[in-house]
Protein backbone atom coordinates (compact mmCIF):
# COMPACT_ATOMS: atom_id res chain seq x y z
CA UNK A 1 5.68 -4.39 28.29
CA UNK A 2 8.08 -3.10 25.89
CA UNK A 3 7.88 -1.59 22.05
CA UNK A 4 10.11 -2.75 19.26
CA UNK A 5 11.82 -0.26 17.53
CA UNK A 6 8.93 0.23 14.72
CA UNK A 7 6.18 0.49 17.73
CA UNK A 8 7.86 3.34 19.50
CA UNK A 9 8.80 5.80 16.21
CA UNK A 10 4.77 5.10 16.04
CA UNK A 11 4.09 5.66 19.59
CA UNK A 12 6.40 9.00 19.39
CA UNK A 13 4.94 10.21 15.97
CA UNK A 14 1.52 9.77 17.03
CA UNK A 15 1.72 11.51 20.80
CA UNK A 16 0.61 8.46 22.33
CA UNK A 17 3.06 6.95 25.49
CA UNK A 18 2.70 3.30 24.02
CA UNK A 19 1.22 1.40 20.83
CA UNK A 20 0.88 -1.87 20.00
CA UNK A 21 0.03 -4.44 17.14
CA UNK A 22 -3.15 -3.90 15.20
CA UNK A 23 -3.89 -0.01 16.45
CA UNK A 24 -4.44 2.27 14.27
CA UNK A 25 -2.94 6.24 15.32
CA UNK A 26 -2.73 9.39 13.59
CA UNK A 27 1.29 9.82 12.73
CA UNK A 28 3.15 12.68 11.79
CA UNK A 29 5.30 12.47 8.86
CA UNK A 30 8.75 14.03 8.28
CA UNK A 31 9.64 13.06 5.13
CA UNK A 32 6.76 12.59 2.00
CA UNK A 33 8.30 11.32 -1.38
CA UNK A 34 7.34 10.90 -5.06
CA UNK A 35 8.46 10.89 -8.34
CA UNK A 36 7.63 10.92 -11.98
CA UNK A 37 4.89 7.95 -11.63
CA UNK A 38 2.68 8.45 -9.06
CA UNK A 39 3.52 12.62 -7.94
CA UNK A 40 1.02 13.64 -11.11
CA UNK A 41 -1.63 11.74 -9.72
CA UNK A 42 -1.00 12.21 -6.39
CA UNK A 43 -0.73 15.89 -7.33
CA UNK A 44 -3.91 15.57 -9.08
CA UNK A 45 -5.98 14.09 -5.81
CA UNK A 46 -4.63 16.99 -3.04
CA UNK A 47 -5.63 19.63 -5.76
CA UNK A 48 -8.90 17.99 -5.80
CA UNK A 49 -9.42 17.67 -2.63
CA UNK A 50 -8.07 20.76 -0.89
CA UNK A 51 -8.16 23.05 -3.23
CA UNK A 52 -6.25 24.43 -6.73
CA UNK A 53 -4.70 27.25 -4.77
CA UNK A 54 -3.58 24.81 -1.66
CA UNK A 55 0.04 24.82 -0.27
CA UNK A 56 1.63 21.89 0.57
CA UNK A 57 1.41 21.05 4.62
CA UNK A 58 5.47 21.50 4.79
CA UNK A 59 7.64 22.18 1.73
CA UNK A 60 11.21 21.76 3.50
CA UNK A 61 9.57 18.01 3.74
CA UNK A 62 8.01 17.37 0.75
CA UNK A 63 10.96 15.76 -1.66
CA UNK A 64 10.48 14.87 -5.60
CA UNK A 65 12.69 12.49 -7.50
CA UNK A 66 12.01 11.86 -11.28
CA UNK A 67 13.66 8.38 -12.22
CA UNK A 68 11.46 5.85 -13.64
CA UNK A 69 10.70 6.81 -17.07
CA UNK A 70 12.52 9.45 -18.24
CA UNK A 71 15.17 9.33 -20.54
CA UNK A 72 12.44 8.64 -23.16
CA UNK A 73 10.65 10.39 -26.06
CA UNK A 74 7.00 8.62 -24.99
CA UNK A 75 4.67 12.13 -24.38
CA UNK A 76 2.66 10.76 -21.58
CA UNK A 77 6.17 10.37 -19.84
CA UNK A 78 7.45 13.57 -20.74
CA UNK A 79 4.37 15.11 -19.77
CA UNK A 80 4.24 13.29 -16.44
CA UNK A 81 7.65 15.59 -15.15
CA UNK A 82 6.14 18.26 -16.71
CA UNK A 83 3.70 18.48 -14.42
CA UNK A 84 6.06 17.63 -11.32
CA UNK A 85 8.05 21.03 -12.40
CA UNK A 86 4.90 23.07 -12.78
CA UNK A 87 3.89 21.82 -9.29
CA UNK A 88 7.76 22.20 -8.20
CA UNK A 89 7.71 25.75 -9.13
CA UNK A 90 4.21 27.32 -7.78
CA UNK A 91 4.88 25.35 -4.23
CA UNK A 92 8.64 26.77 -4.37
CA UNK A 93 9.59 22.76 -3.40
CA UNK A 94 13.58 23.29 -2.28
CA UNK A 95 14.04 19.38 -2.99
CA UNK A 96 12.95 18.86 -6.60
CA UNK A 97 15.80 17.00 -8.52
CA UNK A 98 14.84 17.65 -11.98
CA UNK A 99 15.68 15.78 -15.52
CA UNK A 100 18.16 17.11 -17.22
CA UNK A 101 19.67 19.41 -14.71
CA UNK A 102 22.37 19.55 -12.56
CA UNK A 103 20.65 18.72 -9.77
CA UNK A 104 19.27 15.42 -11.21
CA UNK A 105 19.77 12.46 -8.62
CA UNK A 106 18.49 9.10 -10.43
CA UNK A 107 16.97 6.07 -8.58
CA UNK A 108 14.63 7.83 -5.60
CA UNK A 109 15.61 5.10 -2.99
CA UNK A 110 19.27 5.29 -3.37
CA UNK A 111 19.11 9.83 -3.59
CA UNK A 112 17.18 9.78 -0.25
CA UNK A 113 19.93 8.71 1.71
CA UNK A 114 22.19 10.38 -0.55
CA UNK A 115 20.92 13.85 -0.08
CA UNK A 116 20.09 13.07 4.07
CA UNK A 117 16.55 12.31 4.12
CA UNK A 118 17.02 9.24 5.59
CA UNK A 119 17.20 9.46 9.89
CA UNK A 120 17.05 7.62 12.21
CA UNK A 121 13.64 7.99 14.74
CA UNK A 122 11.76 9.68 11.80
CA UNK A 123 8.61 8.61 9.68
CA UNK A 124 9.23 8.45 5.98
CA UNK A 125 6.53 7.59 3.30
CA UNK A 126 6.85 7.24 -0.46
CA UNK A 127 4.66 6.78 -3.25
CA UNK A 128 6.60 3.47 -4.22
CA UNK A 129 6.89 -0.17 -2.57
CA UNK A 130 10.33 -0.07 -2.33
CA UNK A 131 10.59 3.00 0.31
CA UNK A 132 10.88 0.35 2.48
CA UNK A 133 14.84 0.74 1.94
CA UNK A 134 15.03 3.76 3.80
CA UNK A 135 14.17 1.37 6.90
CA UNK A 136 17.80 0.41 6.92
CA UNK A 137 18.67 3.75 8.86
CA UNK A 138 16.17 3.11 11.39
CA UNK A 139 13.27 4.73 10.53
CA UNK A 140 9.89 4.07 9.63
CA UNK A 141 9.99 3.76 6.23
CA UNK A 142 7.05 2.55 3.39
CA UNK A 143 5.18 2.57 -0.05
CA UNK A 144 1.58 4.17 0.40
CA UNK A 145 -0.83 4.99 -2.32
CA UNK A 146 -1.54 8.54 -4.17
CA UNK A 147 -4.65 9.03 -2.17
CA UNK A 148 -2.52 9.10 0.97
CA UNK A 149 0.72 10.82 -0.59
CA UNK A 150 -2.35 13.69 -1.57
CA UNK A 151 -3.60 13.31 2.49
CA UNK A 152 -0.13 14.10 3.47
CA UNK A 153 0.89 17.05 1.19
CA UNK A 154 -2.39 18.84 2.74
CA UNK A 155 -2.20 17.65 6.19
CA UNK A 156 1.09 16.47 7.51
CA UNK A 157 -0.45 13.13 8.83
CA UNK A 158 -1.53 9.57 8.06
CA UNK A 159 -3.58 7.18 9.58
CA UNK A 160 -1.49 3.95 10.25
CA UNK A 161 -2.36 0.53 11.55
CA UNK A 162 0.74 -0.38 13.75
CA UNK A 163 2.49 -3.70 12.20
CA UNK A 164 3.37 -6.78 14.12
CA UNK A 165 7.37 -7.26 14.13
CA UNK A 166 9.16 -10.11 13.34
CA UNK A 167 12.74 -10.57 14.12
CA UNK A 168 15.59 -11.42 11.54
CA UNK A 169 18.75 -12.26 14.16
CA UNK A 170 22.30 -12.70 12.09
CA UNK A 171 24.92 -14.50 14.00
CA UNK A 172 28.53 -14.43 12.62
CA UNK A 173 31.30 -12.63 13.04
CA UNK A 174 32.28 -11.53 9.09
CA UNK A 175 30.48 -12.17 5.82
CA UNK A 176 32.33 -14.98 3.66
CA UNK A 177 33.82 -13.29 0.94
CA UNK A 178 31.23 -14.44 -2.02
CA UNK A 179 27.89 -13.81 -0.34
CA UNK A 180 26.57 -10.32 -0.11
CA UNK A 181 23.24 -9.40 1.39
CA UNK A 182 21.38 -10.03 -1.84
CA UNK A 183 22.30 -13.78 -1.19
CA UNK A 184 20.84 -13.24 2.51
CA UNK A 185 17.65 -11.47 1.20
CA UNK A 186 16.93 -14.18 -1.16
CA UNK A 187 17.18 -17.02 1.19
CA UNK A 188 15.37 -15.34 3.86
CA UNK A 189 12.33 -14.12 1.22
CA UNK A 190 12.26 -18.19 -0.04
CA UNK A 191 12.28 -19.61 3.27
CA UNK A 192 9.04 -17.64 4.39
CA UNK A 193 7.51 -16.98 1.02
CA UNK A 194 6.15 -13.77 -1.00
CA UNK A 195 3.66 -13.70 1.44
CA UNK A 196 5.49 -14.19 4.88
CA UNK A 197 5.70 -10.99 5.79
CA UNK A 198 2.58 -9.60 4.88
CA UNK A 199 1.34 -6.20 6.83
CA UNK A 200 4.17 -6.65 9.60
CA UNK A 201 7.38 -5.37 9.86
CA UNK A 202 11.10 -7.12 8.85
CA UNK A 203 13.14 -6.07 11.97
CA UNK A 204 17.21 -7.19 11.36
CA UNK A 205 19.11 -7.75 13.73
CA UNK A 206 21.83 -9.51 16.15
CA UNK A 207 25.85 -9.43 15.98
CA UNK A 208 26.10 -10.04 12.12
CA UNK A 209 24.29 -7.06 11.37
CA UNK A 210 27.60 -5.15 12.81
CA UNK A 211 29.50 -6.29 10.30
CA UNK A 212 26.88 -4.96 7.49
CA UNK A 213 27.91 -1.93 5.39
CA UNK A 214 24.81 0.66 4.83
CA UNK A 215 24.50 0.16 1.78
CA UNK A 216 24.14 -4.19 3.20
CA UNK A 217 21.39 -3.29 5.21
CA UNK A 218 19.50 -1.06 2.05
CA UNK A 219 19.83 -4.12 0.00
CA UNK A 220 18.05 -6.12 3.30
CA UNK A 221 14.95 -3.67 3.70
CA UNK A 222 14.74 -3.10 -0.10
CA UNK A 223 13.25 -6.14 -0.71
CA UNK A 224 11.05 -6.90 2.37
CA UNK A 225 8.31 -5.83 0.55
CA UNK A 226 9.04 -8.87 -1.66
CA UNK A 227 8.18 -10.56 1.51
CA UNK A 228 4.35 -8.99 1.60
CA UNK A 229 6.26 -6.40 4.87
CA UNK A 230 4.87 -3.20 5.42
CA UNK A 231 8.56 -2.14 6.73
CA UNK A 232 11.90 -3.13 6.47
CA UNK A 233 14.21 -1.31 10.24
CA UNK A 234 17.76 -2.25 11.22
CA UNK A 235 18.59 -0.69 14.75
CA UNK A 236 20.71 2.71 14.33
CA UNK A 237 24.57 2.42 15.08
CA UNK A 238 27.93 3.74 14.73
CA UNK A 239 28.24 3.48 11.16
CA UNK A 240 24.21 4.48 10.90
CA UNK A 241 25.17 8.15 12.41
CA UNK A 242 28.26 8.36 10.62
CA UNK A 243 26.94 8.05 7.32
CA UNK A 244 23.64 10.03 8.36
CA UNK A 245 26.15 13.03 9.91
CA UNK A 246 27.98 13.04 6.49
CA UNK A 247 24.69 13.94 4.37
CA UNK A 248 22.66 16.28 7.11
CA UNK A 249 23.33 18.75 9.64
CA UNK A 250 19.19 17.92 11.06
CA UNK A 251 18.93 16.73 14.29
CA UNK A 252 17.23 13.26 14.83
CA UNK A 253 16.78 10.94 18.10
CA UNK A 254 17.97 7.12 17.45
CA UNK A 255 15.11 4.62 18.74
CA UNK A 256 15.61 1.01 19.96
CA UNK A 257 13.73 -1.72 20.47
CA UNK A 258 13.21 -2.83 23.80
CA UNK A 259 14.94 -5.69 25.33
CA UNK A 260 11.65 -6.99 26.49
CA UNK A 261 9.81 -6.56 23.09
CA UNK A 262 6.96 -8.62 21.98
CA UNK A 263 7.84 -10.01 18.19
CA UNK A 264 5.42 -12.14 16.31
CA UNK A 265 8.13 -14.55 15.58
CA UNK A 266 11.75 -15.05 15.24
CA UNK A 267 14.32 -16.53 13.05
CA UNK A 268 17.72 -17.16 13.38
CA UNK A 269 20.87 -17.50 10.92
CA UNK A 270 24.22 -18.02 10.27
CA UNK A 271 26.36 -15.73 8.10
CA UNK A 272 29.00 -18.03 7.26
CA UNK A 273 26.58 -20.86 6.57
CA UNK A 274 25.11 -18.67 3.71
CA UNK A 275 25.91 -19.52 0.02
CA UNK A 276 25.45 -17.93 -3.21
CA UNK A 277 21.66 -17.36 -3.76
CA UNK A 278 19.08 -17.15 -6.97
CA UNK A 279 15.58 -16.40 -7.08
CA UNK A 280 14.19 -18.45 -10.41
CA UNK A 281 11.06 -17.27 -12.54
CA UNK A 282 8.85 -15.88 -11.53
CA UNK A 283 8.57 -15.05 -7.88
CA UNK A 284 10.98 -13.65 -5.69
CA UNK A 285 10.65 -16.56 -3.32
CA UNK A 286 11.22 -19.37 -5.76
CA UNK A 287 14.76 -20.02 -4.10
CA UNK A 288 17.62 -22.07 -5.46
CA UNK A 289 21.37 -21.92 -4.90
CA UNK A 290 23.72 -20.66 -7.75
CA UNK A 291 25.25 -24.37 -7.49
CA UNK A 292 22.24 -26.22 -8.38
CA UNK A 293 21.18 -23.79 -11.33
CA UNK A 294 24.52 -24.20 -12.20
CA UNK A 295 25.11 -24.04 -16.39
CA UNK A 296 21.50 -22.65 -16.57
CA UNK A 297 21.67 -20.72 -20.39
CA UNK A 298 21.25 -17.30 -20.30
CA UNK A 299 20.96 -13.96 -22.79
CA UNK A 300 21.67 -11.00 -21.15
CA UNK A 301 23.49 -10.13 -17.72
CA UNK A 302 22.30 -6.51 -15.63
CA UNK A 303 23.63 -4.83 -12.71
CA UNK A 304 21.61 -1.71 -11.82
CA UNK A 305 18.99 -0.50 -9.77
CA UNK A 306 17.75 0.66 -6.24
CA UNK A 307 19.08 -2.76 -5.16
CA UNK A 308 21.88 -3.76 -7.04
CA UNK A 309 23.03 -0.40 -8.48
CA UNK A 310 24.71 1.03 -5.50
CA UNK A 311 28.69 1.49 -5.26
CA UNK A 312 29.68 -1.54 -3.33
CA UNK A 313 27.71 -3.56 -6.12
CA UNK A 314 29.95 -2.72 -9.02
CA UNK A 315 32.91 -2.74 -6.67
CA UNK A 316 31.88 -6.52 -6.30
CA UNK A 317 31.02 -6.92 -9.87
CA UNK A 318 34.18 -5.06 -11.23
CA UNK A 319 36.29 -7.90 -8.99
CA UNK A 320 34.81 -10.62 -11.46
CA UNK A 321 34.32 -9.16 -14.27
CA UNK A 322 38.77 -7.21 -14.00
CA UNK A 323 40.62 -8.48 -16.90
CA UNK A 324 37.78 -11.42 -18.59
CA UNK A 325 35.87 -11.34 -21.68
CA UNK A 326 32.02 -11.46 -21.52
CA UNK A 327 29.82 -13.86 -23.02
CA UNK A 328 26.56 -11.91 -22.06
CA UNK A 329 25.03 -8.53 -23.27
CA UNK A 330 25.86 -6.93 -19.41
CA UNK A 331 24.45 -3.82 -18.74
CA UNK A 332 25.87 -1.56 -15.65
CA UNK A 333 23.35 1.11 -14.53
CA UNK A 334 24.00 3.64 -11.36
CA UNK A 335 21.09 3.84 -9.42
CA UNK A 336 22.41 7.51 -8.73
CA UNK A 337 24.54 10.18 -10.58
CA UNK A 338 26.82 10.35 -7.38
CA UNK A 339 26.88 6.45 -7.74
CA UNK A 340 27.80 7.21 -12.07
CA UNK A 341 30.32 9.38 -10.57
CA UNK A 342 31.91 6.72 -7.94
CA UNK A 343 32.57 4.08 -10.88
CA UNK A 344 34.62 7.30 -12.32
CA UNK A 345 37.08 8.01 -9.46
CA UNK A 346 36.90 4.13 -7.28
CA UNK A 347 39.36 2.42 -8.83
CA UNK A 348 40.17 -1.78 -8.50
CA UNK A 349 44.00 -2.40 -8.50
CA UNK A 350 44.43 0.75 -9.82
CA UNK A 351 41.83 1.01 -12.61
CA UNK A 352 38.75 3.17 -12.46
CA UNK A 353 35.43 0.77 -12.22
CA UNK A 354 33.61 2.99 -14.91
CA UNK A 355 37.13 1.31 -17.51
CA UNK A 356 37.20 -2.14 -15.84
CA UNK A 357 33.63 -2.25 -17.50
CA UNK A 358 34.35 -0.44 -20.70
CA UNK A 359 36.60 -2.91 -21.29
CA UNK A 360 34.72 -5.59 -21.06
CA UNK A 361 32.10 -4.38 -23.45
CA UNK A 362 29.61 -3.45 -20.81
CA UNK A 363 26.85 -1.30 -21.65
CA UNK A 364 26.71 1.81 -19.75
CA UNK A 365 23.45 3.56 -18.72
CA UNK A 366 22.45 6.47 -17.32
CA UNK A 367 21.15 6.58 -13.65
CA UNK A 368 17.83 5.59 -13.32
CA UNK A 369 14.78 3.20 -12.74
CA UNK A 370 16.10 2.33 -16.47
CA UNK A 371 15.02 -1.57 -17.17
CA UNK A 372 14.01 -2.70 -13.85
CA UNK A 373 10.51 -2.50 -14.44
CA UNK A 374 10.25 -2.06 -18.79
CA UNK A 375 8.86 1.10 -19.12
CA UNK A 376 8.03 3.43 -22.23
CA UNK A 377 8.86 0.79 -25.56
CA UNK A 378 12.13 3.01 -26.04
CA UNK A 379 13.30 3.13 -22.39
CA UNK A 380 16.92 1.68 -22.03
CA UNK A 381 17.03 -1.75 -21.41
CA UNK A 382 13.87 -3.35 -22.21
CA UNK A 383 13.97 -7.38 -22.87
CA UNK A 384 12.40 -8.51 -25.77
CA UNK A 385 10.75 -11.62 -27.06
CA UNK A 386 11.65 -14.92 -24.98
CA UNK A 387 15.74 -13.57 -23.68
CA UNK A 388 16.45 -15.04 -20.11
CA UNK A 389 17.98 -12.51 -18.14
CA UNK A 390 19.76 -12.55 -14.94
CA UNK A 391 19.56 -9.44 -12.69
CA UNK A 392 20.62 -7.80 -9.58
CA UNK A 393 17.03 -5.91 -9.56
CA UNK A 394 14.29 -6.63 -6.87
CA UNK A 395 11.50 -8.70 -9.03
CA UNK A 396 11.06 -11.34 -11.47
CA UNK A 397 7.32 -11.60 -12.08
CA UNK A 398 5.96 -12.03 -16.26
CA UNK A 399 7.04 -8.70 -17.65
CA UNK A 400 8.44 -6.94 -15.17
CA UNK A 401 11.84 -5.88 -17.06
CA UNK A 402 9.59 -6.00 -20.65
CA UNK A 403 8.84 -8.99 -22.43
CA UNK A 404 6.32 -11.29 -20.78
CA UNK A 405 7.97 -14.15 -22.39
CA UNK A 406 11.31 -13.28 -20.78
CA UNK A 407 12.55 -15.09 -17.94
CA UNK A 408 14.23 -13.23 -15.10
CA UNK A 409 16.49 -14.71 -12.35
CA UNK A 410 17.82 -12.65 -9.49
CA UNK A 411 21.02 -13.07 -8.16
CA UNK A 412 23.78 -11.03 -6.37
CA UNK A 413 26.01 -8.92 -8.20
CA UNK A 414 28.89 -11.54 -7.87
CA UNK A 415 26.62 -14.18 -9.48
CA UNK A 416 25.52 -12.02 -12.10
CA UNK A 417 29.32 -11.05 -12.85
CA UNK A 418 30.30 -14.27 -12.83
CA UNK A 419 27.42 -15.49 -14.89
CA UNK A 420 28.35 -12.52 -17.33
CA UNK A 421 31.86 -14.13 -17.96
CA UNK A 422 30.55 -17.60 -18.14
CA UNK A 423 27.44 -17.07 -20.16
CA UNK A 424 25.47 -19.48 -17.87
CA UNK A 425 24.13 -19.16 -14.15
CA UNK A 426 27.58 -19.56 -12.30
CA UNK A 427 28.58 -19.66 -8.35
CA UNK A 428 30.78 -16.91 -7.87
CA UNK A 429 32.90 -19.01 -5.71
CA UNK A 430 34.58 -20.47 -8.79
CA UNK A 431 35.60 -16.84 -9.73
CA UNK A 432 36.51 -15.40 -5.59
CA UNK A 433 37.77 -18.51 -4.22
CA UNK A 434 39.62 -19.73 -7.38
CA UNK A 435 38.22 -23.25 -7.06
CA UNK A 436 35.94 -25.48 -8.37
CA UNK A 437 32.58 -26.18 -6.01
């Protein structure tokens, strides 16, 4: 019987021929990440535990990336990267991306594949739910716990309970020119609930998934743990090794899933049948289309992080926003420094992003973690009192982006531009297609 592509990087990180559902094997990891949150604690636990002169199992695979709270004057935060430097410095870690210097990255998820950590075939854990985006380059990619991250750093290895796969299949030829894979995300997270997915892995697939940029399929496995998945893989191809070759010189072996696969279910859809998604407060799942919230009020507009702060989301926002006046607050936030640089030199008809913004009266903020999730009571961003914001960020629970009076709504960067010009919850359509739905 055959393995899906999650079973065999398992099977082949764990020395065993075959796995399937519901064993649990000994795996070898290549990649172990944390950052300014959880790497103190985590730090904390393998000094505990194997001892306060203890080297890390690997250092070339051990990789730390401040972003969450740190352009902030709270102490406990400051202190938290302090430690991450001490630790940084007695290992001699060779992929520390510090605050504050040159070699600062931003939003962990988004500097992974940036900086080639992300291959396909390998076995990458993080210290944070949403290293599940990594997934998107074929590997097995997911959040784990300090306790583990500490397991790893002294031994290499983790203890894993294979997942059951289920199968996301995209037919289409092209992507209609006002969805992105945000809308796609969204509709697939409220069709099977916050809970669909839980302990198994998203596998995406079929002919539409060709058509996907990399930075499409991120935004897919990003959220998958919105769906309760332990994983988020799309199957390695052309463009996969292409942008992999650009950022590493490592060697890695591509895995596939097996023609004759066992999958826990199935589902099935149509690119061009998708339309312009929201996720309402306050669950990721509670689906709507941008038409029927359609003249919904809102405060205060945001495009930024791991999943909405990439390149190709402010080259979609910048194609709205070009030449209109605002009626929102709108915030733009790289999720990376590269990604700060991008807005600088991409241009749209001519015009750097980074001034089709300015001009608007966008806010500008540094790369980061910045408001997705509140933070410090200083940290950029942070919603106060009872504002309704909408987002291009991954959540929308009570208090995630501050205030627990704020409402959040998630939406693609094209609704969220187009929202930003209209003051209200808009369908982009209006603004791409240059019609009225």
């Amino acid at each position: 019987m055959g393995m899906t592509l999650t079973e065999k990087i398992l099977a082949n990180h764990s020395g065993a021929s075959s796995v399937e559902p519901g064993e649990s094997v000994w795996v070898d990891v290549d990649v172990l990440m944390t950052h300014d949150v959880c790497g103190p604690p985590s730090i904390g636990i393998f000094k505990n535990q194997f001892g306060e002169d203890a080297r890390v199992w690997d250092k070339e695979k051990l990789v730390i990336i401040p972003d969450h709270y740190i352009f902030t004057k709270d102490k406990y935060a400051n202190r938290n990267v302090d430690i991450l430097r001490a630790f940084a410095a007695d290992q001699d870690l060779p992929y520390f991306y510090d605050v504050g210097s040159e070699d600062y990255k931003g939003v962990c998820h988004i500097a992974l594949p940036e900086e080639g950590f992300t291959r396909p075939g390998e076995v990458l854990f993080g210290t944070d739910s949403h290293t599940c985006t990594a997934g998107a380059f074929g590997q097995f990619a997911t959040g784990i716990g300090n306790t583990d991250a500490a397991f790893i750093m002294g031994t290499g290895q983790l203890w894993v309970k294979v997942p059951e796969t289920m199968r996301f299949e995209f037919e289409g030829t092209s992507m209609p020119p006002y969805i992105m894979a945000k809308d796609i995300i969204l509709k697939i997270i409220g069709d099977i609930g916050v809970d669909g997915a839980t302990y198994r892995t998203m596998e995406f697939g079929g002919p539409g998934i060709s058509v996907m940029s990399m930075e499409d399929r991120m935004t897919l496995t990003n959220m998958v743990i919105e769906a309760g998945g332990k994983n988020g893989v799309v199957e390695p191809d052309a463009k996969t090794e292409a942008y992999v070759r650009q950022r590493t010189d490592k060697d890695f072996e591509p895995v596939y899933s097996d023609p004759d696969a066992t999958y826990h279910s199935k589902y099935r859809y149509n690119l061009e049948d998708m339309v312009p998604m929201v996720a309402k407060p306050h669950s990721p799942d509670n689906k709507a289309t941008a038409l029927e919230l359609e003249g919904t009020k809102l405060d205060r507009a945001y495009i930024g992080s791991c999943t909405g702060g990439k390149l190709s989301d402010f080259e979609a926002a910048a194609e709205i926003i070009a030449g209109n006046d605002l009626k929102l607050d709108t915030y733009i936030v790289p999720a990376t420094t590269e990604i700060a640089e991008g807005l600088e030199t991409h241009t749209l008809n001519g015009k750097p992003l980074i001034d089709i913004f300015r001009e608007a009266g966008c806010k500008i903020g540094q790369a980061s973690c910045a408001a997705c999730l509140g933070g410090p009571s200083d940290t950029f961003g942070r919603l106060n009192n009872q504002e309704v914001c909408i987002s291009t960020t991954n959540r929308n629970y009570p208090g995630r982006m501050g205030s627990k009076e704020s409402q959040v709504y998630l939406a693609s960067p094209y609704t969220v531009a187009a929202s930003a010009v209209t003051g209200k919850i808009t369908d982009p359509r209006v603004f791409i297609q240059q019609t009225v739905i």
